[in-house]
Protein backbone atom coordinates (compact mmCIF):
# COMPACT_ATOMS: atom_id res chain seq x y z
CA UNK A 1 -11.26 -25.78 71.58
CA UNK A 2 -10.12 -27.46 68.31
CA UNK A 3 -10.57 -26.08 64.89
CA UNK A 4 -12.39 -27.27 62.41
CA UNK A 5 -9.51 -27.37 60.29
CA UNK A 6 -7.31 -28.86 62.77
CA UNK A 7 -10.19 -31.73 64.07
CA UNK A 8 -10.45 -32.38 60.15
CA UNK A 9 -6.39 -33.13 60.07
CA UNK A 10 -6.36 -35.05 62.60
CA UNK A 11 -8.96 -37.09 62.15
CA UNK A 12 -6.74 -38.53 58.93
CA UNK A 13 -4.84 -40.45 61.11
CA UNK A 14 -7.13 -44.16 61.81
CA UNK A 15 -6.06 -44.04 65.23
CA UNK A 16 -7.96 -41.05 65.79
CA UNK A 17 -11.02 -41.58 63.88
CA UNK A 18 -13.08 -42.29 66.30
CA UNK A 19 -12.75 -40.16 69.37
CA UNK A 20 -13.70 -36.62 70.54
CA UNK A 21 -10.16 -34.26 71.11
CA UNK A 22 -10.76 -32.23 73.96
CA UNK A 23 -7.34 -29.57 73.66
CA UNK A 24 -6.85 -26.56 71.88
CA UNK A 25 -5.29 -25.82 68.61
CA UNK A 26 -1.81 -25.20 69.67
CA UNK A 27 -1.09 -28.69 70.69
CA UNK A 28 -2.37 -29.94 67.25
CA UNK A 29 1.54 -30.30 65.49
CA UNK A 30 2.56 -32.57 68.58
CA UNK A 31 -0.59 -34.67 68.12
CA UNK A 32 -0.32 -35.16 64.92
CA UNK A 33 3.18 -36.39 64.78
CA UNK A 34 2.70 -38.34 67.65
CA UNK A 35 -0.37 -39.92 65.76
CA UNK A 36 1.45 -40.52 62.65
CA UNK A 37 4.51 -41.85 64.95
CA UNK A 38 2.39 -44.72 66.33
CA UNK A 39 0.76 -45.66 63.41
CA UNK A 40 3.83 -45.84 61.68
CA UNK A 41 5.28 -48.02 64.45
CA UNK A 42 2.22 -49.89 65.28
CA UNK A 43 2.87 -51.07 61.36
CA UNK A 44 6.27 -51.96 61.92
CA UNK A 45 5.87 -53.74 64.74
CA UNK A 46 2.14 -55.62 63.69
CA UNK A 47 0.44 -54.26 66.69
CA UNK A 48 -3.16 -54.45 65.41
CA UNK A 49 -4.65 -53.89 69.23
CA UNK A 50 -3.66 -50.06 69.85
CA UNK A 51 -7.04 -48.07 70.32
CA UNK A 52 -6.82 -44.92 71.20
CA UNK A 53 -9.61 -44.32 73.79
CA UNK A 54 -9.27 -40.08 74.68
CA UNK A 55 -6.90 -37.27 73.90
CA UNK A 56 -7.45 -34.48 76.32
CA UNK A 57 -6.30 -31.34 78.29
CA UNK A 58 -6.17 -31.76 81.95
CA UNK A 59 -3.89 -29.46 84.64
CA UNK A 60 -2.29 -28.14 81.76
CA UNK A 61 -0.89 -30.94 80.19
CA UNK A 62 -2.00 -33.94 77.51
CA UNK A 63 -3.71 -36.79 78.83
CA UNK A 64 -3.43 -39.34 75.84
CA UNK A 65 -5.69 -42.58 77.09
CA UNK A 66 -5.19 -45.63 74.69
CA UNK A 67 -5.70 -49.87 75.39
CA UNK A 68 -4.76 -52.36 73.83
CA UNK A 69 -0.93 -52.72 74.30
CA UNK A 70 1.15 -52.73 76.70
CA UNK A 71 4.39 -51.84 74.01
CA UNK A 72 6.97 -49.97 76.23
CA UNK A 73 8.23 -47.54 73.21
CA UNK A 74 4.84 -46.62 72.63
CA UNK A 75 4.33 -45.92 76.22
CA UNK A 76 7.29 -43.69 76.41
CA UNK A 77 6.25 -41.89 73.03
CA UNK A 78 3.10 -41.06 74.77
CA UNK A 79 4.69 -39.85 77.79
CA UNK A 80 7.04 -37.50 76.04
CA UNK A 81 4.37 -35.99 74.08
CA UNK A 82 2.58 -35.54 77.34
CA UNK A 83 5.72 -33.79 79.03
CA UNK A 84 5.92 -31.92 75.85
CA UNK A 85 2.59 -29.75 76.68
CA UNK A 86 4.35 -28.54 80.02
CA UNK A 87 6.09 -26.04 77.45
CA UNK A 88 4.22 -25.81 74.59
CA UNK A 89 1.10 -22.85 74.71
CA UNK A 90 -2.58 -24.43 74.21
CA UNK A 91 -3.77 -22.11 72.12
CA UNK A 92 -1.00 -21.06 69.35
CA UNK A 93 1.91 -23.83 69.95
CA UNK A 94 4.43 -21.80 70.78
CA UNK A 95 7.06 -21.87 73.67
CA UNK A 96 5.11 -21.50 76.91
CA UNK A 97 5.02 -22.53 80.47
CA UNK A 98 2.60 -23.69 82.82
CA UNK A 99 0.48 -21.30 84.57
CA UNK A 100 -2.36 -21.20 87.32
CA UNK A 101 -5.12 -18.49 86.85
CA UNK A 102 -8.03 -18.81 89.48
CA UNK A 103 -7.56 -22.24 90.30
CA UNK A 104 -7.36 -23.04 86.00
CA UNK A 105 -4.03 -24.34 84.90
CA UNK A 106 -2.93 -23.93 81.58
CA UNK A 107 0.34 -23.78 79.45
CA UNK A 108 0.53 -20.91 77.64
CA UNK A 109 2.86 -18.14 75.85
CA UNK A 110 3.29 -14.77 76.80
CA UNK A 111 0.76 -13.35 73.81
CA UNK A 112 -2.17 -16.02 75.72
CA UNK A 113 -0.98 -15.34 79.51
CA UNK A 114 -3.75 -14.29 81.66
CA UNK A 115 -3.47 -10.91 83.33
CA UNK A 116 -2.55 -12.18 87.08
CA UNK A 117 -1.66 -16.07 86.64
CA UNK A 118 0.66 -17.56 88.95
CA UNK A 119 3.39 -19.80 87.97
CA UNK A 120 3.23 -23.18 89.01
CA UNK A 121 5.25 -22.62 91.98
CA UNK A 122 4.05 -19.58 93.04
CA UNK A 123 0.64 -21.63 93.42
CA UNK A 124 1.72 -24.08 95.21
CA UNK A 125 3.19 -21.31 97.62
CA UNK A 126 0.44 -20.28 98.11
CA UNK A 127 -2.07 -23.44 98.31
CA UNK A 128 0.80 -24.43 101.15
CA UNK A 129 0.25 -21.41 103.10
CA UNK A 130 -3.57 -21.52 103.09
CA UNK A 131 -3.29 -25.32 103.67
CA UNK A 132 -1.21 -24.47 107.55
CA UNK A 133 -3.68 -22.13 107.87
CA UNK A 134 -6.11 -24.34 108.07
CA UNK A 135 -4.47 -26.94 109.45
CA UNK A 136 -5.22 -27.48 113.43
CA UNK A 137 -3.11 -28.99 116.21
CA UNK A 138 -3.71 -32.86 117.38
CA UNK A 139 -3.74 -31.42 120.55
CA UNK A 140 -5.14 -28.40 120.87
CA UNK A 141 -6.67 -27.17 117.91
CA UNK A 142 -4.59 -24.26 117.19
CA UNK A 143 -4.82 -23.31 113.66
CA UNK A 144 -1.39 -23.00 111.81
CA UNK A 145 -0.11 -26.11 112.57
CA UNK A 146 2.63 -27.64 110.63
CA UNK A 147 2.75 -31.40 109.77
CA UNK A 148 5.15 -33.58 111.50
CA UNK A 149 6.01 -37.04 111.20
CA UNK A 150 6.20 -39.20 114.59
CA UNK A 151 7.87 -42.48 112.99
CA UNK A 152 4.66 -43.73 112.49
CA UNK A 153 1.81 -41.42 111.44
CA UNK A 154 1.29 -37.64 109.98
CA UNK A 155 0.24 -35.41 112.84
CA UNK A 156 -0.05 -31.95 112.56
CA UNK A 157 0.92 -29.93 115.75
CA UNK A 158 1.88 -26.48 116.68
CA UNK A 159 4.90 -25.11 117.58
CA UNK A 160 3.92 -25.53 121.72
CA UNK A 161 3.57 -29.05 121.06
CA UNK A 162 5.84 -29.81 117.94
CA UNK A 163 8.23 -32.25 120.50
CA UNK A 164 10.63 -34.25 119.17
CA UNK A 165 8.93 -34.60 115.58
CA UNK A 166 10.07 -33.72 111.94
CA UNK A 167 8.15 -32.07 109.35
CA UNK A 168 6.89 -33.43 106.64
CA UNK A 169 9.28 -32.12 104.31
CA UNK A 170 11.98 -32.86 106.40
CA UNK A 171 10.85 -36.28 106.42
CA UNK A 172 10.36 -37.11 102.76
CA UNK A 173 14.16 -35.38 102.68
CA UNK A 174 15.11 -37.77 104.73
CA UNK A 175 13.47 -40.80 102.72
CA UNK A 176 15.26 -39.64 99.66
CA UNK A 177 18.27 -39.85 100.86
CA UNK A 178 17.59 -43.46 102.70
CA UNK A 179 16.00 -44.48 98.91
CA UNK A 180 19.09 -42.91 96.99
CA UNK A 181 21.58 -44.48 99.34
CA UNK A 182 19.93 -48.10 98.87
CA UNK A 183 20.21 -47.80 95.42
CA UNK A 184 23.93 -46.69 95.69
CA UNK A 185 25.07 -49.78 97.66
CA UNK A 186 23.10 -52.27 95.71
């Protein structure tokens, strides 16, 4: 978790008097600025509501939980700090990348990678694979059953009785397009 040092620093900055940090020290740079960034424009701006309710670590990334204002450049500070983490190692701050280690994500470098992680995507490979494993047929409750979409529902059926459905996949492709198209002829 965080340092003394570093829960002494930050706690400089009024916004964050008040509430526990739940991260490790390599996020504490990025915090601070991003602390010092919304005071700054808080000031500017004479937005006296801004409270900042939790700063925390969850699937790898910073959850930064504040009320009080509903300021659209402060949102989108937040939320670049937050996509910040995806890159930045938890425990030193330096480059890293988001990794899965027993079911525990974390960002880290290589120096702090856990002997065995996954990357992101190699998890959700996997979590895919044991997920059709598991999944059973509508109709006969064959495991290994993809998900298809019948126009109106999710069913999941095997290959005997797949029919005239799409996958899942194939059908959120196909929204895409249909949503991207929309937008283009607007």
């Amino acid at each position: 978790m965080l340092s003394t040092e570093n829960r002494n620093l930050l706690k400089t900055i009024s916004i964050y008097d008040k509430i526990p940090f739940e991260f490790n020290d390599g996020w504490t740079d990025l915090i601070y600025t991003l602390g010092k960034n919304i005071e700054m424009y808080c000031k500017l701006h004479n937005i006296t509501t801004f409270e900042v309710r939790q700063i925390k670590e969850k699937f790898a990334t910073l959850r930064f939980y504040y009320m009080g204002t509903n300021d659209e450049f402060l949102r989108a500070m937040v939320r670049e700090a937050e996509e910040q983490t995806e890159i930045i190692c938890e425990k030193c701050g330096k480059r890293g990348k988001t990794l899965v280690d027993d079911g525990r994500w974390y960002t880290a470098c290589k120096e702090h990678t856990v002997d065995g992680s996954l990357t992101a995507k190699e998890f959700k490979v996997i979590q895919d694979a044991r997920s059709k494993a598991m999944r059973k047929c509508n109709v006969c409750d064959t495991r290994g059953a993809d998900g298809y979409w019948d126009g109106t529902t999710l069913t999941n059926r095997c290959e005997e009785h797949r029919e005239d459905f799409i996958t899942d996949d194939e059908y959120f492709i196909h929204w895409e397009e249909e949503r991207k198209n929309a937008i283009k002829n607007k």
